[in-house]
N, C-alpha and C. Protein backbone atom coordinates (compact mmCIF):
# COMPACT_ATOMS: atom_id res chain seq x y z
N UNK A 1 0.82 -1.19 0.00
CA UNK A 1 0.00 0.00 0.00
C UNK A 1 0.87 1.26 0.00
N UNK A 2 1.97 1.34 0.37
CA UNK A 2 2.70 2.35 0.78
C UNK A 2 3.93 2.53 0.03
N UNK A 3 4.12 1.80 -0.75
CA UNK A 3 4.78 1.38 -2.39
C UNK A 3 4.08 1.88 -3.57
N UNK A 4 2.72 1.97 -3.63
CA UNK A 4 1.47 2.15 -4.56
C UNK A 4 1.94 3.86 -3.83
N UNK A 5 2.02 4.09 -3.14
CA UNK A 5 1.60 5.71 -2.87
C UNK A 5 2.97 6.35 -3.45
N UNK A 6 3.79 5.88 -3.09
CA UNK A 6 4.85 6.69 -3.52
C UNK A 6 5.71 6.68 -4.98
N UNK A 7 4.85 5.61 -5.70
CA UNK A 7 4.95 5.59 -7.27
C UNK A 7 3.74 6.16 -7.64
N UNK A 8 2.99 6.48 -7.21
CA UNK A 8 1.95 7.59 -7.36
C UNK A 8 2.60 8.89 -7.20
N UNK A 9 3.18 9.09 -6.24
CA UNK A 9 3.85 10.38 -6.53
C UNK A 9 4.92 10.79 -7.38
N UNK A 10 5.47 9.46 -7.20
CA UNK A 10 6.51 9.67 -8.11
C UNK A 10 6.27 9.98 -9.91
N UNK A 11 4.80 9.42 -10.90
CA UNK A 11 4.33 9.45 -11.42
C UNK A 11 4.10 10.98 -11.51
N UNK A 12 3.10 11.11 -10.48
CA UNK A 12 2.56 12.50 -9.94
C UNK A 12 3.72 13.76 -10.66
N UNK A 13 4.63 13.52 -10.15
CA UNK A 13 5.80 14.58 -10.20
C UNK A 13 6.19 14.64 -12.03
N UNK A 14 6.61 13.23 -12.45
CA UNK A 14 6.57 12.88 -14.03
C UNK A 14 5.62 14.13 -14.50
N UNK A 15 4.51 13.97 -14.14
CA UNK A 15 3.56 14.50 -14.99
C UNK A 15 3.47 16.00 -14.84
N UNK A 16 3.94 16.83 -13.78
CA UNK A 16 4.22 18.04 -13.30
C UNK A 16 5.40 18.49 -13.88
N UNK A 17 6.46 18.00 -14.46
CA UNK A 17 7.78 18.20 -14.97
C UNK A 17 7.59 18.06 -16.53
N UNK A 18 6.14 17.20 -16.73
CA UNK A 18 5.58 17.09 -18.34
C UNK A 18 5.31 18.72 -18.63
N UNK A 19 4.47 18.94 -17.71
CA UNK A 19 3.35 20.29 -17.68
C UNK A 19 4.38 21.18 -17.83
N UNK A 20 5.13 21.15 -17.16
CA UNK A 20 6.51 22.29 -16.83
C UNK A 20 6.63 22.90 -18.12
N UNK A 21 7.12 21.66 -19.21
CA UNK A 21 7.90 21.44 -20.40
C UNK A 21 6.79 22.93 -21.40
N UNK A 22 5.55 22.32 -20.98
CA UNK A 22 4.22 23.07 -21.90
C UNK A 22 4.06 24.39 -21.61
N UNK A 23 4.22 24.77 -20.09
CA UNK A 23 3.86 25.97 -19.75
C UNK A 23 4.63 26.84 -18.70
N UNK A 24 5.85 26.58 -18.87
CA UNK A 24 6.76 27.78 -18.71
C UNK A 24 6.93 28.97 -19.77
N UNK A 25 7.19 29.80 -19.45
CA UNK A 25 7.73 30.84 -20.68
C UNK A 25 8.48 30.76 -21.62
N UNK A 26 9.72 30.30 -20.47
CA UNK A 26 11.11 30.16 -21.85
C UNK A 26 11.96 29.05 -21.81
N UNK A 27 13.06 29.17 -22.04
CA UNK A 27 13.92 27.78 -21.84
C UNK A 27 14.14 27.00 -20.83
N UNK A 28 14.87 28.42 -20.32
CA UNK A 28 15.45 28.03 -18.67
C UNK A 28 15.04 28.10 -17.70
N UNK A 29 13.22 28.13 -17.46
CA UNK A 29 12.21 27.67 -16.97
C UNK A 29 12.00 25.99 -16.84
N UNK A 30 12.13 26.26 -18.28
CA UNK A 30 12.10 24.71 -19.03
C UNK A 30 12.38 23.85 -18.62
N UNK A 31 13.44 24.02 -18.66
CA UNK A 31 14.69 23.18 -18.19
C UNK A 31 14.74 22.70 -16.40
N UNK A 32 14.32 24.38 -15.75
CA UNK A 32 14.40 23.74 -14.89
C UNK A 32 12.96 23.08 -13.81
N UNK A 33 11.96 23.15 -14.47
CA UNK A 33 11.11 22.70 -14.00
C UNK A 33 11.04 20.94 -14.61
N UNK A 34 11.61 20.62 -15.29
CA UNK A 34 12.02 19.41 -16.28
C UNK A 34 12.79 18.96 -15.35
N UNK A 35 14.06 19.45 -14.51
CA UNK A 35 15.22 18.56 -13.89
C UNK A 35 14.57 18.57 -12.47
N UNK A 36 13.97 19.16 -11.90
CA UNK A 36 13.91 19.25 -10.38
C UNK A 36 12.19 18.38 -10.04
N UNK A 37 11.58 18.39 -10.91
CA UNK A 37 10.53 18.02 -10.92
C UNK A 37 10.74 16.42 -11.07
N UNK A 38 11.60 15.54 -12.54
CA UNK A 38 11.58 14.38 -12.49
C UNK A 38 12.74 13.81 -11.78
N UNK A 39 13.90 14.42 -11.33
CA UNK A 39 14.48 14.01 -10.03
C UNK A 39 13.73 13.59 -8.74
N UNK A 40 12.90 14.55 -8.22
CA UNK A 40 12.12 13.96 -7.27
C UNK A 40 11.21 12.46 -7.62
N UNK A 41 10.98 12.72 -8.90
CA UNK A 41 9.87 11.79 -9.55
C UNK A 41 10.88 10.26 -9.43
N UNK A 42 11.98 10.44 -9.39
CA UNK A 42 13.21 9.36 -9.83
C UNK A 42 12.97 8.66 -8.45
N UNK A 43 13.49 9.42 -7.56
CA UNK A 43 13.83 9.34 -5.79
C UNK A 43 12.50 8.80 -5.25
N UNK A 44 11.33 9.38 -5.89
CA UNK A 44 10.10 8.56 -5.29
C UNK A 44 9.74 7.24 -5.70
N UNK A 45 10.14 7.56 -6.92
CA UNK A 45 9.67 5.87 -7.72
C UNK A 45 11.12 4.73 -7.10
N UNK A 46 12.27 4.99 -6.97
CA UNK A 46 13.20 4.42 -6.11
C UNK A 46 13.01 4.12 -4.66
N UNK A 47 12.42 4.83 -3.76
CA UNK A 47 11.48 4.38 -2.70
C UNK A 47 10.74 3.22 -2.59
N UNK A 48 9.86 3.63 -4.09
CA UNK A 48 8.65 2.81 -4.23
C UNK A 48 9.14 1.39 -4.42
N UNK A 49 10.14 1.21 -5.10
CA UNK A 49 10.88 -0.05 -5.46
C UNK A 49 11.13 -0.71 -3.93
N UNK A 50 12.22 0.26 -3.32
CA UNK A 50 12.46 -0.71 -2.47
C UNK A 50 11.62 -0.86 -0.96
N UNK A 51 10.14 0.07 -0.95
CA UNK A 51 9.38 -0.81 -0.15
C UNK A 51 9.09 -1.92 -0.41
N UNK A 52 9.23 -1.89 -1.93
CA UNK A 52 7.99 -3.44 -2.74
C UNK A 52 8.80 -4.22 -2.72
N UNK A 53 10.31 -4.50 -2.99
CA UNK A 53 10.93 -5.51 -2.74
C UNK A 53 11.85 -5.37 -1.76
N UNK A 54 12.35 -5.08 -0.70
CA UNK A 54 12.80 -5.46 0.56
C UNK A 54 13.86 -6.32 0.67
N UNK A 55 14.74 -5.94 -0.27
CA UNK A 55 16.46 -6.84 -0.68
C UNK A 55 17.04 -5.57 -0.09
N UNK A 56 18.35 -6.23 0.11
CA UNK A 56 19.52 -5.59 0.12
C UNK A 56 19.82 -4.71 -1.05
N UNK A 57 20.04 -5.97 -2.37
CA UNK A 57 20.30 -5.59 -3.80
C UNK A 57 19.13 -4.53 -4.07
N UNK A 58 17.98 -4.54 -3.68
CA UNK A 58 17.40 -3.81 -4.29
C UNK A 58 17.37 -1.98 -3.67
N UNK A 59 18.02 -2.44 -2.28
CA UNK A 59 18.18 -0.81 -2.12
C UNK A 59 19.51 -0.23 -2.74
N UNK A 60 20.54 -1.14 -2.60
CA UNK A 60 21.79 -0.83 -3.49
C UNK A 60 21.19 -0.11 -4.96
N UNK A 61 20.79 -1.00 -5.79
CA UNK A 61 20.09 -0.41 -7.09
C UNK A 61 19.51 0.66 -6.29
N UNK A 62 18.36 1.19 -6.12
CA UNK A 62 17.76 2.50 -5.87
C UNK A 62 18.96 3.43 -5.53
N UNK A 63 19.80 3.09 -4.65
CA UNK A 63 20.50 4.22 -3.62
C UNK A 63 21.77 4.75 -5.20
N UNK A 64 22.27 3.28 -5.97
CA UNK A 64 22.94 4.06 -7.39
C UNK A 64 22.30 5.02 -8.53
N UNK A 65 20.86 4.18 -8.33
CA UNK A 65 20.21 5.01 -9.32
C UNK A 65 19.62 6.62 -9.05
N UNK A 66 19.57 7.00 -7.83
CA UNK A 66 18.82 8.00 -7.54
C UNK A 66 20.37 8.94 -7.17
N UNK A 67 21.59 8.39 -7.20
CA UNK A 67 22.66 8.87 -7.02
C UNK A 67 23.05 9.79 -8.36
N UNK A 68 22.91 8.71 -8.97
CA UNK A 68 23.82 9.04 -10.93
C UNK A 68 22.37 10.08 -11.34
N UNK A 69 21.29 10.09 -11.03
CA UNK A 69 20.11 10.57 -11.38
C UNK A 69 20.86 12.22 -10.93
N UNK A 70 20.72 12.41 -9.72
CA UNK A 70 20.65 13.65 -8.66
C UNK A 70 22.24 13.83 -8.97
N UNK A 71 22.90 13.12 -9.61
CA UNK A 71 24.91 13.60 -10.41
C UNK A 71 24.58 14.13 -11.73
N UNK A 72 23.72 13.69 -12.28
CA UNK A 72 23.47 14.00 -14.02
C UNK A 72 22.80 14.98 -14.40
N UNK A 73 21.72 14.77 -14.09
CA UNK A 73 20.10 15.42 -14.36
C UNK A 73 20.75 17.70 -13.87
N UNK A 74 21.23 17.60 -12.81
CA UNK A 74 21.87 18.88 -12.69
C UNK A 74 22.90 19.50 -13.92
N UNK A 75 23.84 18.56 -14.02
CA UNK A 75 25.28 18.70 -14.95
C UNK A 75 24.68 18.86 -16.30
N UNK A 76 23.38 18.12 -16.63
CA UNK A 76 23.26 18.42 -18.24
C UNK A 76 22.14 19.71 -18.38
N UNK A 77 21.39 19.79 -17.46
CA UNK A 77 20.70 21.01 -17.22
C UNK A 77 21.87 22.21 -17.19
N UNK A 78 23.17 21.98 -16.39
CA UNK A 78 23.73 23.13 -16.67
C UNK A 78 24.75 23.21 -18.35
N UNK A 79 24.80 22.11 -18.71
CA UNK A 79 25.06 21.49 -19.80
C UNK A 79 24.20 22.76 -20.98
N UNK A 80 22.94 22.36 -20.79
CA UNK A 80 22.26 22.80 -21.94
C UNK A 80 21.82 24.36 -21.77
N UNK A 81 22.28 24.65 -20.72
CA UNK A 81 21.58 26.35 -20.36
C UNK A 81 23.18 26.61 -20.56
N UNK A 82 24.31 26.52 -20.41
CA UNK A 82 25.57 26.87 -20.77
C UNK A 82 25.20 27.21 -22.71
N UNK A 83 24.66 26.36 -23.05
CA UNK A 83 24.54 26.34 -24.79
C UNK A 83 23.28 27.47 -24.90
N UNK A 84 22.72 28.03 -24.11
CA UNK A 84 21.30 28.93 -24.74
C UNK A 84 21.77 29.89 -24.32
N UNK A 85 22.89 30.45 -23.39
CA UNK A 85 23.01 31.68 -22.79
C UNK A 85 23.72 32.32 -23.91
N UNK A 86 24.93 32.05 -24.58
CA UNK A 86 25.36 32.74 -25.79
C UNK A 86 24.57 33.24 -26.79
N UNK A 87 23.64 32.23 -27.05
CA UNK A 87 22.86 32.43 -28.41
C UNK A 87 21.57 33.31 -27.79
N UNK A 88 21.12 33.09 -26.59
CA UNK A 88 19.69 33.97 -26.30
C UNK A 88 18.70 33.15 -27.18
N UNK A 89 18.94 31.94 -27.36
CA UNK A 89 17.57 31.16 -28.26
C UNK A 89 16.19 30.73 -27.37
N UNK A 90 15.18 30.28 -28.17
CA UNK A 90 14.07 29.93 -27.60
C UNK A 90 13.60 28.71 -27.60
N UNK A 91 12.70 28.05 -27.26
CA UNK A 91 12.48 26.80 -27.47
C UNK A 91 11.21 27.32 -28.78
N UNK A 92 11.24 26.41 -29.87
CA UNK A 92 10.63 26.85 -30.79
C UNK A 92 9.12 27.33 -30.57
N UNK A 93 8.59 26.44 -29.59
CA UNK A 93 7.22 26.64 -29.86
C UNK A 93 6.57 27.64 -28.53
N UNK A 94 7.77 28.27 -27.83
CA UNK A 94 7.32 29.03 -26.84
C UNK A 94 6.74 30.53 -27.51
N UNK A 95 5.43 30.80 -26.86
CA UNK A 95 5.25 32.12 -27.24
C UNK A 95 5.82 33.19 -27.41
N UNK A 96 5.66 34.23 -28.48
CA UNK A 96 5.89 35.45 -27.79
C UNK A 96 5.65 36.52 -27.01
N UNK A 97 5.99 36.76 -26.38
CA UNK A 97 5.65 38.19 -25.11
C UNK A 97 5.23 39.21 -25.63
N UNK A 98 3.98 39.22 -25.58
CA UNK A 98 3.02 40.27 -25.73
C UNK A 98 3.95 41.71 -25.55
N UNK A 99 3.78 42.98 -26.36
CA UNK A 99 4.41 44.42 -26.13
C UNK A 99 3.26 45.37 -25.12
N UNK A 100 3.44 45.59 -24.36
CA UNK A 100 2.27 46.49 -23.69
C UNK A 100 2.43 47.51 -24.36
């Protein structure tokens, strides 16, 4: 029961880091509602694993995966906002800002 809840959230979060992607303004919104959102989503669904199976091995797996997740997911976020800050680009399909 308590495995089911926290891959629910973890899901939960997936789908909030989807939304992110749709309705931020600009990139580096984007981006970061994309990394901080399915990191958590990672760490919950890694939880969820190892209430449901109750190994050793299986917290090892979670505790690497939510490691290299929460090592990466930052580095290429700064990865890809390092590449938009020169150019000032947009994500194609983001609006434009209305002129008052």
């Amino acid at each position: 029961m308590i495995s089911e809840l926290f891959l629910l959230l973890g899901s939960l979060c997936f789908f909030i880091a989807s939304l992110g992607l749709f309705r931020m303004p600009d990139s580096f919104c984007r981006i970061h509602a994309a990394t901080k959102a399915s990191s958590l989503g990672v760490a919950l669904c890694a939880i969820a694993a190892v209430l449901e199976f109750r190994t050793a091995t299986s917290v090892g797996v979670a505790i690497a995966i939510v490691f290299l997740v929460f090592l990466t997911a930052p580095l290429a976020c700064h990865a890809i906002t390092r590449r938009l800050v020169p150019e000032k680009t947009r994500m194609p399909f983001t609006p434009e800002k209305r002129e008052k």
